[in-house]
N, C-alpha and C. Protein backbone atom coordinates (compact mmCIF):
# COMPACT_ATOMS: atom_id res chain seq x y z
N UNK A 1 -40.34 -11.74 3.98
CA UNK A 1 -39.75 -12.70 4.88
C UNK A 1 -40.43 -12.66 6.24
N UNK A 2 -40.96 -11.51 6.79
CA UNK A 2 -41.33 -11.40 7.69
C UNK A 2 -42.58 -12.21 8.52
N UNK A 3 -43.46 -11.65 7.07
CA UNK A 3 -44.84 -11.98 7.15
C UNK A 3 -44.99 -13.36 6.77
N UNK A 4 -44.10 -13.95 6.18
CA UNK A 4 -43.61 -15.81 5.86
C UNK A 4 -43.23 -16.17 7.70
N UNK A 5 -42.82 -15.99 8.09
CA UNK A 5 -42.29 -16.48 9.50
C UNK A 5 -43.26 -16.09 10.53
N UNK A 6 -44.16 -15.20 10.18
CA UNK A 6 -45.67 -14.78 10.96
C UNK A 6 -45.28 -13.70 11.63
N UNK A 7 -44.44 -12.67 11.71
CA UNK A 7 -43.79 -11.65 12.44
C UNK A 7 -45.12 -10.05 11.49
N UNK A 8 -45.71 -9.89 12.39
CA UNK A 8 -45.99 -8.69 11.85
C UNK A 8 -46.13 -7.21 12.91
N UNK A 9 -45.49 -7.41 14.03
CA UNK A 9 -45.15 -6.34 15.03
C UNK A 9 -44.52 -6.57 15.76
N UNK A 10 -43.81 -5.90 16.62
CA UNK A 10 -42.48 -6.42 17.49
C UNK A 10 -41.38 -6.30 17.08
N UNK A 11 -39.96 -6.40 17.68
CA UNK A 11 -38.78 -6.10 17.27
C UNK A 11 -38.44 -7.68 16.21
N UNK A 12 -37.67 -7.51 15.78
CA UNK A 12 -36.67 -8.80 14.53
C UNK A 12 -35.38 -8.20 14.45
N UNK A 13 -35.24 -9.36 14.64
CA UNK A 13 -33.34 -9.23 14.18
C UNK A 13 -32.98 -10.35 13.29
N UNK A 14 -32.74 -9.49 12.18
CA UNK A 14 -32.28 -10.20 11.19
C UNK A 14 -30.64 -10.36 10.47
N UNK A 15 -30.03 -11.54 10.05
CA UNK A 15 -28.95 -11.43 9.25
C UNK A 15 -28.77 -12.19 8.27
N UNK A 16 -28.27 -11.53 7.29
CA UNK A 16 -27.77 -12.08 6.09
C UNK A 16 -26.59 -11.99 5.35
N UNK A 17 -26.38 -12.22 4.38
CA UNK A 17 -24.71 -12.52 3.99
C UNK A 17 -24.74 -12.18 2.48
N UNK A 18 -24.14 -11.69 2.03
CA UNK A 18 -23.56 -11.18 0.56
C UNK A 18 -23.67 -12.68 0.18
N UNK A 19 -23.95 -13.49 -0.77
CA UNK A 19 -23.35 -14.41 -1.34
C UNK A 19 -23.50 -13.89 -3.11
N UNK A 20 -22.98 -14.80 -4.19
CA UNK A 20 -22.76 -14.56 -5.29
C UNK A 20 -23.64 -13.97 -6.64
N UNK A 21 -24.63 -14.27 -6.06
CA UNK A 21 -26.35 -13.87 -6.52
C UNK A 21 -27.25 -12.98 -5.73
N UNK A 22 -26.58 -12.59 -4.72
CA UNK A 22 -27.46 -11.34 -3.86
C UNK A 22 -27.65 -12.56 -2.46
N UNK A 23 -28.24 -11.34 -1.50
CA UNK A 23 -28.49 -11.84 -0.28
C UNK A 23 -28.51 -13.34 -0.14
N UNK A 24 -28.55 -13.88 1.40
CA UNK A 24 -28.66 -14.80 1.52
C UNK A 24 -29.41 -15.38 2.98
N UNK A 25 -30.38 -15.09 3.65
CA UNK A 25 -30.75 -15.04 4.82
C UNK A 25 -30.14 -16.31 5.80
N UNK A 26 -29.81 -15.69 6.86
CA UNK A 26 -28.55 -16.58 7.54
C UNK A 26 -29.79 -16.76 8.75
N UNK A 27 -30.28 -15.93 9.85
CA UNK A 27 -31.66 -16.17 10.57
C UNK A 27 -32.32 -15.10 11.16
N UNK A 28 -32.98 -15.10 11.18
CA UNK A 28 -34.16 -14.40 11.51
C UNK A 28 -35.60 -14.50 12.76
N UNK A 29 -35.16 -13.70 13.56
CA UNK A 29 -35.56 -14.33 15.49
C UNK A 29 -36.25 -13.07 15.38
N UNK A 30 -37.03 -13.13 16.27
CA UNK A 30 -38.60 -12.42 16.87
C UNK A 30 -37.61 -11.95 18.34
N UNK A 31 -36.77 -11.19 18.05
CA UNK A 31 -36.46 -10.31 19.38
C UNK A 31 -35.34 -9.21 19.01
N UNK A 32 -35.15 -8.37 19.96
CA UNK A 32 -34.10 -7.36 19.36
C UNK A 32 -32.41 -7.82 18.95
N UNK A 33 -32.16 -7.26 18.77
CA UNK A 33 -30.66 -6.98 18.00
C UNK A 33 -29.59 -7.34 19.33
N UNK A 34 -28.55 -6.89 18.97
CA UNK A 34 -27.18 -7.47 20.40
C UNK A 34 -27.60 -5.68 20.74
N UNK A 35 -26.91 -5.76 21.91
CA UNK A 35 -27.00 -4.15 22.06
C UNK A 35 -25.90 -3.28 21.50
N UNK A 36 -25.03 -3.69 21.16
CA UNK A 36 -24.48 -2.92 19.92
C UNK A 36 -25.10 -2.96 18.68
N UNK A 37 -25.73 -3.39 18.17
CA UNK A 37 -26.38 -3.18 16.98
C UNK A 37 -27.55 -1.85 17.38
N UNK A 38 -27.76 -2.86 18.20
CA UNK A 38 -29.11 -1.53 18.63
C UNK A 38 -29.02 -0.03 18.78
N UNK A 39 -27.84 -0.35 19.47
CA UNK A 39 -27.61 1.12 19.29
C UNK A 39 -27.58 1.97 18.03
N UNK A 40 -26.50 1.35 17.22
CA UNK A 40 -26.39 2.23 15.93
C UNK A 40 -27.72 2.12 15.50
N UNK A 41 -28.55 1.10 15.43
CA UNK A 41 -29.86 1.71 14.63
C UNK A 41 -30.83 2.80 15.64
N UNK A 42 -30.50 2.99 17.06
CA UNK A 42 -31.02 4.12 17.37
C UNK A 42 -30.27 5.35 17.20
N UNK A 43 -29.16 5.02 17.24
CA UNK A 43 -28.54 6.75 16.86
C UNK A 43 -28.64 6.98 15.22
N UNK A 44 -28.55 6.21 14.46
CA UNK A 44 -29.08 6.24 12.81
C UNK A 44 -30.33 6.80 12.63
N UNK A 45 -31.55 6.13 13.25
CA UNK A 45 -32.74 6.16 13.14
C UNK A 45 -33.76 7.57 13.81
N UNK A 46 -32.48 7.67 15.06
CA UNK A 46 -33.21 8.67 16.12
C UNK A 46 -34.12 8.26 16.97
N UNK A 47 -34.35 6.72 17.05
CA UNK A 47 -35.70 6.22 17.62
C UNK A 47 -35.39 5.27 18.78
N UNK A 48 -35.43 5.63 20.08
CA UNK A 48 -34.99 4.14 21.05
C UNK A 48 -36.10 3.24 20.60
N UNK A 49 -35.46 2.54 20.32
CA UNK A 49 -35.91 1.18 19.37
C UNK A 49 -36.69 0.08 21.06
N UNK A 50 -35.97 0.06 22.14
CA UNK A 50 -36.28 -0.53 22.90
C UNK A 50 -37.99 0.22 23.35
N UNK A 51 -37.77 1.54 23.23
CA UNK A 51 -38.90 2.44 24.07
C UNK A 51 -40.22 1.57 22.95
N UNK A 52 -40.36 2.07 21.44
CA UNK A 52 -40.56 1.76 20.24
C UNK A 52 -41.41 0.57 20.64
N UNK A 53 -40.45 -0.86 20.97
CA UNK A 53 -41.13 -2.10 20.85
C UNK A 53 -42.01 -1.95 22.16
N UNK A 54 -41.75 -1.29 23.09
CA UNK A 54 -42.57 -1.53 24.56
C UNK A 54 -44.14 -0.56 24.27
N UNK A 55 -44.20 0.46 23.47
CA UNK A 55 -44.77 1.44 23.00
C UNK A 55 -45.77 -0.01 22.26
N UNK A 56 -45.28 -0.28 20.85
CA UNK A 56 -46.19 -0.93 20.04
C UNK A 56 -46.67 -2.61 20.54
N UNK A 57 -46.19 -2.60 21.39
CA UNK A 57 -46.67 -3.97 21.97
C UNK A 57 -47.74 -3.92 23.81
N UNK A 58 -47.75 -2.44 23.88
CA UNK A 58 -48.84 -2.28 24.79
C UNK A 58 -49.73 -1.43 24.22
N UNK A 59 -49.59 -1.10 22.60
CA UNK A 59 -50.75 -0.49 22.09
C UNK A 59 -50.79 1.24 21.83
N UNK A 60 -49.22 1.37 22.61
CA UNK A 60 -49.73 3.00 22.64
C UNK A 60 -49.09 3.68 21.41
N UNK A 61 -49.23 5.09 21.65
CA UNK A 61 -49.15 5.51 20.35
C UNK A 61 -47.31 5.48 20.13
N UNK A 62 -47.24 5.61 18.78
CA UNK A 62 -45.74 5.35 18.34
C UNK A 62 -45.18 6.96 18.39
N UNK A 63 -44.24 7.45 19.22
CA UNK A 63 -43.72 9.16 18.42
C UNK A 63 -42.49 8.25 17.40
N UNK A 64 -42.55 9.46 16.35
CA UNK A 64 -42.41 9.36 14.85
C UNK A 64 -40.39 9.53 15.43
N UNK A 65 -39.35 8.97 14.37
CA UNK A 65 -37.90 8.86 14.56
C UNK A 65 -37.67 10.74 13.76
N UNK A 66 -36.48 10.73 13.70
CA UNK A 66 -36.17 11.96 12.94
C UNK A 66 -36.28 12.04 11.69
N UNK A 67 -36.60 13.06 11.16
CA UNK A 67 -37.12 13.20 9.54
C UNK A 67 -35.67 12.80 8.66
């Protein structure tokens, strides 16, 4: 889906919906999450997701989330 919409670095926020046959993509935007979302995927992930996108979009190196 990603690489269909031309997204191949940078943050995405995506949503979709259970429907009766599996997923259902509801939309899909080229920027981060609400900041509640964000959060849980940085305390999930271990990774400030904000630091992350500023990191891979000026080139520098990525440090790795928790094992």
């Amino acid at each position: 889906m990603l690489a269909a919409a031309g997204l191949d670095s940078g943050p995405f926020h995506l949503e979709f919906a259970l429907g009766p046959t599996g997923p259902v993509l509801i939309s899909l935007h080229a920027r981060p999450a609400a900041p509640g979302a964000q959060l849980c995927v940085d305390r999930v992930s271990g990774v400030d997701s904000a630091e992350f996108a500023v990191a891979l979009l000026l080139g520098e190196p990525l440090a790795p989330g928790r094992p």
